[in-house]
PDB file of N, CA and C in Angstrom:
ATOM      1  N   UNK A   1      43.278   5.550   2.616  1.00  0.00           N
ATOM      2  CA  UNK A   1      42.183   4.655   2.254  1.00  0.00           C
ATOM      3  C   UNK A   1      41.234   4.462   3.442  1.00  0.00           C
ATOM      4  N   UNK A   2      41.732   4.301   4.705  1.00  0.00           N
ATOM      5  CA  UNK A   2      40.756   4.327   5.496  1.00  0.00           C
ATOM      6  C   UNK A   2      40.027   5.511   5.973  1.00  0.00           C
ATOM      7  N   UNK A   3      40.207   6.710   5.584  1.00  0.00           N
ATOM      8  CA  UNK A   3      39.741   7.653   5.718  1.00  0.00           C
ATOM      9  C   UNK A   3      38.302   7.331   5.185  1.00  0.00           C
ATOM     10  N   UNK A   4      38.599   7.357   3.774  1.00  0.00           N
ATOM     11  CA  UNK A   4      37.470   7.421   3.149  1.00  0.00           C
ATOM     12  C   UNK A   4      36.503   6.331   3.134  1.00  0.00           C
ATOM     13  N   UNK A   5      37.579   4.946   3.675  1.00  0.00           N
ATOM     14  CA  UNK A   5      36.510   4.022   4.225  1.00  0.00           C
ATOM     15  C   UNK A   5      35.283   4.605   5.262  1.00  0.00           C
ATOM     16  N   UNK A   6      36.061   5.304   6.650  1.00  0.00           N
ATOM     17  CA  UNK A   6      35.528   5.653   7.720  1.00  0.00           C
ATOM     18  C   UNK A   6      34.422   6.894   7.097  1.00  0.00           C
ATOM     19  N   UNK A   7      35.147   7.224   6.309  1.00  0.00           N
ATOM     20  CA  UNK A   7      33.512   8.513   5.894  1.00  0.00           C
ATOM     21  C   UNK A   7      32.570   8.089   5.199  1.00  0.00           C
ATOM     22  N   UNK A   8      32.487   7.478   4.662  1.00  0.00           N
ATOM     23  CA  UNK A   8      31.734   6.309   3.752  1.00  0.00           C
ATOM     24  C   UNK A   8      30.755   5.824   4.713  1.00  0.00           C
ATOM     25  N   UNK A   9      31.203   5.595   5.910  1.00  0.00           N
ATOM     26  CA  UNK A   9      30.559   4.407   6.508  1.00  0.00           C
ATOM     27  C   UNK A   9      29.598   5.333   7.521  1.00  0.00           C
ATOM     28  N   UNK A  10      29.848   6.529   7.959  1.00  0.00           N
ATOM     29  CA  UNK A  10      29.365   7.403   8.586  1.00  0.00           C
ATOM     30  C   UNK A  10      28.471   8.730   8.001  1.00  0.00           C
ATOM     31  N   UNK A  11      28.715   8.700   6.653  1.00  0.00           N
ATOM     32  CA  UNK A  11      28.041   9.522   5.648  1.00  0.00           C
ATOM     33  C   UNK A  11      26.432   8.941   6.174  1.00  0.00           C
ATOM     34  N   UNK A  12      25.392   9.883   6.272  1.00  0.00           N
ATOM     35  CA  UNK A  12      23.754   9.488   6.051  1.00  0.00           C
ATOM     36  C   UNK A  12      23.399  10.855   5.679  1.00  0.00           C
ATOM     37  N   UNK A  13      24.047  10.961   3.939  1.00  0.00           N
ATOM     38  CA  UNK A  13      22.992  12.235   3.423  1.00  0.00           C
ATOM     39  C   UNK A  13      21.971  11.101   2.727  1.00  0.00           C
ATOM     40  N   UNK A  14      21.914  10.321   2.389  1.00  0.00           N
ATOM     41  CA  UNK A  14      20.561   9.451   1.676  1.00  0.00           C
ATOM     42  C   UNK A  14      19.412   8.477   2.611  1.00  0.00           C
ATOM     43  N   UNK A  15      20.144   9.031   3.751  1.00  0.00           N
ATOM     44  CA  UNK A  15      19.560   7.841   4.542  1.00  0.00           C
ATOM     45  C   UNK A  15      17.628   8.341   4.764  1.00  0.00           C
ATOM     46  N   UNK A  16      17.635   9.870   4.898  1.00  0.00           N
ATOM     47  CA  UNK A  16      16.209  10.538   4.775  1.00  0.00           C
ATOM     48  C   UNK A  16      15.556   9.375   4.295  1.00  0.00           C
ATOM     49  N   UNK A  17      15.950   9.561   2.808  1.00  0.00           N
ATOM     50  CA  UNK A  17      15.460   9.144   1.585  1.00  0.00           C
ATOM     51  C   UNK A  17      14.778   7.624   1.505  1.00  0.00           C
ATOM     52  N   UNK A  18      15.572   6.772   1.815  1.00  0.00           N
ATOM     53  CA  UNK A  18      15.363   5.794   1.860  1.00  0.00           C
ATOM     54  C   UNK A  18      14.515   5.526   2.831  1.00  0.00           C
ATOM     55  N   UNK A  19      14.420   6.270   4.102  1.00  0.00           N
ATOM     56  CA  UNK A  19      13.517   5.918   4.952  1.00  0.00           C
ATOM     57  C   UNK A  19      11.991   6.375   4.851  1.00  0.00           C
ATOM     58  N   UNK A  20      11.948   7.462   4.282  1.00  0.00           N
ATOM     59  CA  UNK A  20      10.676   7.923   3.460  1.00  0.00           C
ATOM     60  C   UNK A  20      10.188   6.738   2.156  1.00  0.00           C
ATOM     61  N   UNK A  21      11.366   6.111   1.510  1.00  0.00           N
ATOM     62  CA  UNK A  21      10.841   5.265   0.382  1.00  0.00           C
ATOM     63  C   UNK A  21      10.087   3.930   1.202  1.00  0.00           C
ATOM     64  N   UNK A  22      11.057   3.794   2.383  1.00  0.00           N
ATOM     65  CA  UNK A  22      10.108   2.480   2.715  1.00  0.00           C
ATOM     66  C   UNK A  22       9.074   2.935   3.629  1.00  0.00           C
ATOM     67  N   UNK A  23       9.120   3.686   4.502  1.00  0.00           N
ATOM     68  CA  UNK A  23       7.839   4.135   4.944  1.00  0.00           C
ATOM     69  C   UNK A  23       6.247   4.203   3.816  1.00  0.00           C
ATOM     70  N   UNK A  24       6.717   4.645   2.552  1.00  0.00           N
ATOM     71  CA  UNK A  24       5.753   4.512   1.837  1.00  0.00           C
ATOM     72  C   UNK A  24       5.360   3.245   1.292  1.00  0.00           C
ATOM     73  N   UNK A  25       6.422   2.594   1.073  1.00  0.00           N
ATOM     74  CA  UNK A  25       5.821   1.380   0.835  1.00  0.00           C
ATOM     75  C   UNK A  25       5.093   0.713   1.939  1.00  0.00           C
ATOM     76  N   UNK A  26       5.506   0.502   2.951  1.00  0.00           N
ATOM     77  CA  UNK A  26       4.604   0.006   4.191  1.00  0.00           C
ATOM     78  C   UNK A  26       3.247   0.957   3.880  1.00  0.00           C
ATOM     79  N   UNK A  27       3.075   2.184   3.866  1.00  0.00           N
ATOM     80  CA  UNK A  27       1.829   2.424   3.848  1.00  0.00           C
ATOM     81  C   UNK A  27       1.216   1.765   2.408  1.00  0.00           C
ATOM     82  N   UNK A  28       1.204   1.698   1.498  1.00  0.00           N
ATOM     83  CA  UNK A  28       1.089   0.763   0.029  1.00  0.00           C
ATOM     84  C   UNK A  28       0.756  -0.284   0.373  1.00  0.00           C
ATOM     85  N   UNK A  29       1.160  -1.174   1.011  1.00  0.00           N
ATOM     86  CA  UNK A  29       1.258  -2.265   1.205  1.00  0.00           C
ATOM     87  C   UNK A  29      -0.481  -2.377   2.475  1.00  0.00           C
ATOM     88  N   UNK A  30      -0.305  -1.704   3.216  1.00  0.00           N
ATOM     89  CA  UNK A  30      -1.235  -1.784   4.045  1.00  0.00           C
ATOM     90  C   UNK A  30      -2.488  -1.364   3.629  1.00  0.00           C
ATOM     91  N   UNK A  31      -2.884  -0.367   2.782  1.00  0.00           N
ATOM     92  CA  UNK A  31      -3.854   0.188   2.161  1.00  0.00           C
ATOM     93  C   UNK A  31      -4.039  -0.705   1.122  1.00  0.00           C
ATOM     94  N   UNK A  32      -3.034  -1.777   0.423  1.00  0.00           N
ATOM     95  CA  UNK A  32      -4.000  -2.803  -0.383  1.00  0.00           C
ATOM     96  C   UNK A  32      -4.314  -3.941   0.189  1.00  0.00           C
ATOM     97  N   UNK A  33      -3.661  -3.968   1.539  1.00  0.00           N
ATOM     98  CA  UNK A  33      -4.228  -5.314   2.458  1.00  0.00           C
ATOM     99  C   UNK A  33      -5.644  -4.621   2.752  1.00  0.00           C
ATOM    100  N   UNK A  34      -6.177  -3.382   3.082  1.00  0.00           N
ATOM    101  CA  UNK A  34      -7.333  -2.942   3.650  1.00  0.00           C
ATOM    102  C   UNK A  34      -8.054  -2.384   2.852  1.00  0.00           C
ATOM    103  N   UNK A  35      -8.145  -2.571   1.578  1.00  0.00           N
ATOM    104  CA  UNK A  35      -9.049  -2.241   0.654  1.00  0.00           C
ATOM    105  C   UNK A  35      -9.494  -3.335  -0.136  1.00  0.00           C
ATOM    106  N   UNK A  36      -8.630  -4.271  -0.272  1.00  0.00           N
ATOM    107  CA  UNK A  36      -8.970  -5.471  -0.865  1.00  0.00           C
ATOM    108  C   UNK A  36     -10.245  -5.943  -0.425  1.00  0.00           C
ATOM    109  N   UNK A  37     -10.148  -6.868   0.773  1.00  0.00           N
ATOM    110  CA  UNK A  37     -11.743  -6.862   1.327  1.00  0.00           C
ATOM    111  C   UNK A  37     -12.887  -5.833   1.892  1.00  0.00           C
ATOM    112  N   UNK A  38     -12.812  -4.274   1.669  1.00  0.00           N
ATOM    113  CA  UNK A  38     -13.551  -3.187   1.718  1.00  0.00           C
ATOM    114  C   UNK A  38     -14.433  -3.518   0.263  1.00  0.00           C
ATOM    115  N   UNK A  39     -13.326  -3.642  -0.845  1.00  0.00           N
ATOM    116  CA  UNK A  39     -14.237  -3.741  -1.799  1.00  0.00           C
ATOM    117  C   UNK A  39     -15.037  -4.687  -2.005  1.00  0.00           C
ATOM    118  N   UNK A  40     -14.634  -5.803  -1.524  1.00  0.00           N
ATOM    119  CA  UNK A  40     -15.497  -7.339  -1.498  1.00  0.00           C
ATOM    120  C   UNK A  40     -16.583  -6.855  -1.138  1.00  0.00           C
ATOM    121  N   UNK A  41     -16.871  -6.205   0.133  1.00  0.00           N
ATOM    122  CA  UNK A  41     -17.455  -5.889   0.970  1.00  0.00           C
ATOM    123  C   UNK A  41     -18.482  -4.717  -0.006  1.00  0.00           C
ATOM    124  N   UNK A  42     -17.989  -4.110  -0.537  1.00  0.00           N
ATOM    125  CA  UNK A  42     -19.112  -3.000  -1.432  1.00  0.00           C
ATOM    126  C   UNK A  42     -19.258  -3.319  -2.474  1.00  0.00           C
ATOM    127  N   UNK A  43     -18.414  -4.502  -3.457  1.00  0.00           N
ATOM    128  CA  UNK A  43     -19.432  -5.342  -4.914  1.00  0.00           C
ATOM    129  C   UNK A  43     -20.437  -6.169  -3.709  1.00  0.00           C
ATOM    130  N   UNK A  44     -20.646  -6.786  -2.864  1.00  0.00           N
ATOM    131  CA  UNK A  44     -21.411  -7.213  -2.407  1.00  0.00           C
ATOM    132  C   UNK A  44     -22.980  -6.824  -2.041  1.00  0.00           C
ATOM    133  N   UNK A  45     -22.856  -5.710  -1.824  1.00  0.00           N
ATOM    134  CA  UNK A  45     -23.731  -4.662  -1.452  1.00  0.00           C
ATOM    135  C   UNK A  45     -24.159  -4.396  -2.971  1.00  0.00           C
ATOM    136  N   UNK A  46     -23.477  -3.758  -3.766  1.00  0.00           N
ATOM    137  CA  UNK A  46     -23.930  -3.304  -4.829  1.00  0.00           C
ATOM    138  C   UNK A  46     -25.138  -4.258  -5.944  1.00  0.00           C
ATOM    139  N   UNK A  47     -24.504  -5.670  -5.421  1.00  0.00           N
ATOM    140  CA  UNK A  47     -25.067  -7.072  -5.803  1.00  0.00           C
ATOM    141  C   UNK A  47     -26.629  -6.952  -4.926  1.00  0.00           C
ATOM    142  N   UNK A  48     -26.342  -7.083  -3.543  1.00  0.00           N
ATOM    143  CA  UNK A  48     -27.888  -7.272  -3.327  1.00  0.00           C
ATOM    144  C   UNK A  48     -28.830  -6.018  -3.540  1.00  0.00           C
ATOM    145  N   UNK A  49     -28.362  -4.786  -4.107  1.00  0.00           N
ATOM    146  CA  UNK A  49     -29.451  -3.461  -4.573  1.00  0.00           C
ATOM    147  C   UNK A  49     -29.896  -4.169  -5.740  1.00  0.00           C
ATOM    148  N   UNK A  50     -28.617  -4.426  -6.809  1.00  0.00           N
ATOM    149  CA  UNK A  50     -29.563  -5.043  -8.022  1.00  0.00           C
ATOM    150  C   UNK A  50     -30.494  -6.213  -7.951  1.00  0.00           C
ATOM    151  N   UNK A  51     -30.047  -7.138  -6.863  1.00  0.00           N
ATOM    152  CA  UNK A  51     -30.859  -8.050  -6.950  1.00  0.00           C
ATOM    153  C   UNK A  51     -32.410  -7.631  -6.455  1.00  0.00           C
ATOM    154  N   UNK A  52     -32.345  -6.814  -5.223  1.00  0.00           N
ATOM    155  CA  UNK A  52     -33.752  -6.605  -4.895  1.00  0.00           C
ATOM    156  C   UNK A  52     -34.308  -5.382  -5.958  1.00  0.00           C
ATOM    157  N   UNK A  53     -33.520  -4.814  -7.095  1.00  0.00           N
ATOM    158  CA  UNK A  53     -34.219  -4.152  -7.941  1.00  0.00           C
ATOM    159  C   UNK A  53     -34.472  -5.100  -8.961  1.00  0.00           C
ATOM    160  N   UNK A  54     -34.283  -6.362  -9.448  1.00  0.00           N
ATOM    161  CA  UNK A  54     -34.437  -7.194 -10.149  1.00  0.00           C
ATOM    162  C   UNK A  54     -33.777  -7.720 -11.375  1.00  0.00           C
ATOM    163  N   UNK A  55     -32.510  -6.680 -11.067  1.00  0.00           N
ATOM    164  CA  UNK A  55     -31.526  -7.398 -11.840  1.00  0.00           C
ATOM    165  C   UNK A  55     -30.376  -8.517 -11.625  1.00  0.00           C
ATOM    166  N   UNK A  56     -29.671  -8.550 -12.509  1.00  0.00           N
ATOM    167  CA  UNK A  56     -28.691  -9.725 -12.527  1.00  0.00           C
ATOM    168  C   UNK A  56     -27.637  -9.127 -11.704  1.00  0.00           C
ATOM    169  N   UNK A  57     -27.159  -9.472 -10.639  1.00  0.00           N
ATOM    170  CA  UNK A  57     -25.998  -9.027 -10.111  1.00  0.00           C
ATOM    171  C   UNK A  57     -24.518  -9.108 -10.959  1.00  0.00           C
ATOM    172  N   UNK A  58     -23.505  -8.871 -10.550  1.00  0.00           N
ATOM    173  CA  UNK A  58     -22.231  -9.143 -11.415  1.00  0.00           C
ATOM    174  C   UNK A  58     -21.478 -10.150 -10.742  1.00  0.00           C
ATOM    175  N   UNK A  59     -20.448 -10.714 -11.308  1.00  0.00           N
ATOM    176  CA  UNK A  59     -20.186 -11.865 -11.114  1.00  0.00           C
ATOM    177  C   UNK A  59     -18.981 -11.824 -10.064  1.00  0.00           C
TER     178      UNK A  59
END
């Protein structure tokens, strides 16, 4: 039994894996912290073209 405890515990064939899964999430996570206000930032813009073309901006 402790064998297979001890191999168990020393086994990292999944460990790749998992470290690629959260690596991606950190990037996910960071690209919607930094796009969130990018876009604020370009409906804003898009708002003052219509306005100085004389339309209604969006809300």
């Amino acid at each position: 039994m402790w064998e297979k405890t001890k191999h168990f515990a020393v086994n990292e064939d999944g460990q790749g894996m998992t470290e690629y899964g959260l690596i991606l999430a950190l990037v996910a996570v960071v690209a919607a912290a930094a796009l969130t206000p990018l876009g604020t930032a370009i409906k804003a813009k898009f708002n003052d073209v219509v306005t100085h073309l004389g339309g209604t901006p969006a809300p």
